[in-house]
Protein backbone atom coordinates (compact mmCIF):
# COMPACT_ATOMS: atom_id res chain seq x y z
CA UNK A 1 95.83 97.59 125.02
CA UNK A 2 97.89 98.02 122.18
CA UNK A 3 96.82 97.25 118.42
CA UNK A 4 98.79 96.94 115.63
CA UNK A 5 97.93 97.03 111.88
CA UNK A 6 98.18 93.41 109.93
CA UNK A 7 98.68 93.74 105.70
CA UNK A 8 96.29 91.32 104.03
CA UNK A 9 97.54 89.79 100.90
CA UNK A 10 95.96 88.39 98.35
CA UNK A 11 96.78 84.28 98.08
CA UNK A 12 96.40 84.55 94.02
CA UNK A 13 98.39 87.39 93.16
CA UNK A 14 100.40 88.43 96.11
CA UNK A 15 99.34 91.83 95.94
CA UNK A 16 99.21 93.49 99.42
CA UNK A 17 95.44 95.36 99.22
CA UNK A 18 93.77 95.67 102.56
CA UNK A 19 95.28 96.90 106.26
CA UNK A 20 93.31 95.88 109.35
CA UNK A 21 93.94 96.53 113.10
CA UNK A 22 94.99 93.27 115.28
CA UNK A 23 95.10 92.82 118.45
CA UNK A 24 98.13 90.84 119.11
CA UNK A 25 97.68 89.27 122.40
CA UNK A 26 94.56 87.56 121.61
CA UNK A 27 95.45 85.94 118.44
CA UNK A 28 97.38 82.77 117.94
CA UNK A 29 96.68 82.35 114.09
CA UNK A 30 97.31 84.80 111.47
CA UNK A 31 94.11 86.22 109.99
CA UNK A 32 91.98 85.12 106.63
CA UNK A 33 89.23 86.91 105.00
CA UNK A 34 87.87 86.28 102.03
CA UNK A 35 88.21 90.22 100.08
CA UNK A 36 87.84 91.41 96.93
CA UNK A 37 91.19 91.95 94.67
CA UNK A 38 91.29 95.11 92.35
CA UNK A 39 93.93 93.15 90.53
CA UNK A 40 92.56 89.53 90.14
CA UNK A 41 89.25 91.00 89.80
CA UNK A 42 87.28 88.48 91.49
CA UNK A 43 86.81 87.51 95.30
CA UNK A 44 90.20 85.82 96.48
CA UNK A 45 91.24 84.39 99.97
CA UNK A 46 93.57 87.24 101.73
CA UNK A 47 95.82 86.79 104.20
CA UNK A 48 97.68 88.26 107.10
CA UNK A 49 101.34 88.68 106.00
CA UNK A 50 104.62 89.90 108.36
């Protein structure tokens, strides 16, 4: 099985701070994970962009 790596971005900012591997086949939703932002400074929801 193949994995490939997903770019979380922050939802505040936009700022692209965390990588994290995927598995592609067994996902139908993009990922959310509530991380920490060296930029906002606070806990923000980050997403899985393109």
């Amino acid at each position: 099985m193949a994995q490939n790596k997903a770019a979380l971005a922050c939802s505040q900012c936009g700022s692209r701070n965390y990588s994290k591997a995927v598995n592609p086949a067994k996902r139908t939703e993009r990922l959310e994970l509530k991380k920490f932002c060296k930029y906002c400074k606070t806990q923000t929801l980050h997403r899985e962009t393109k």
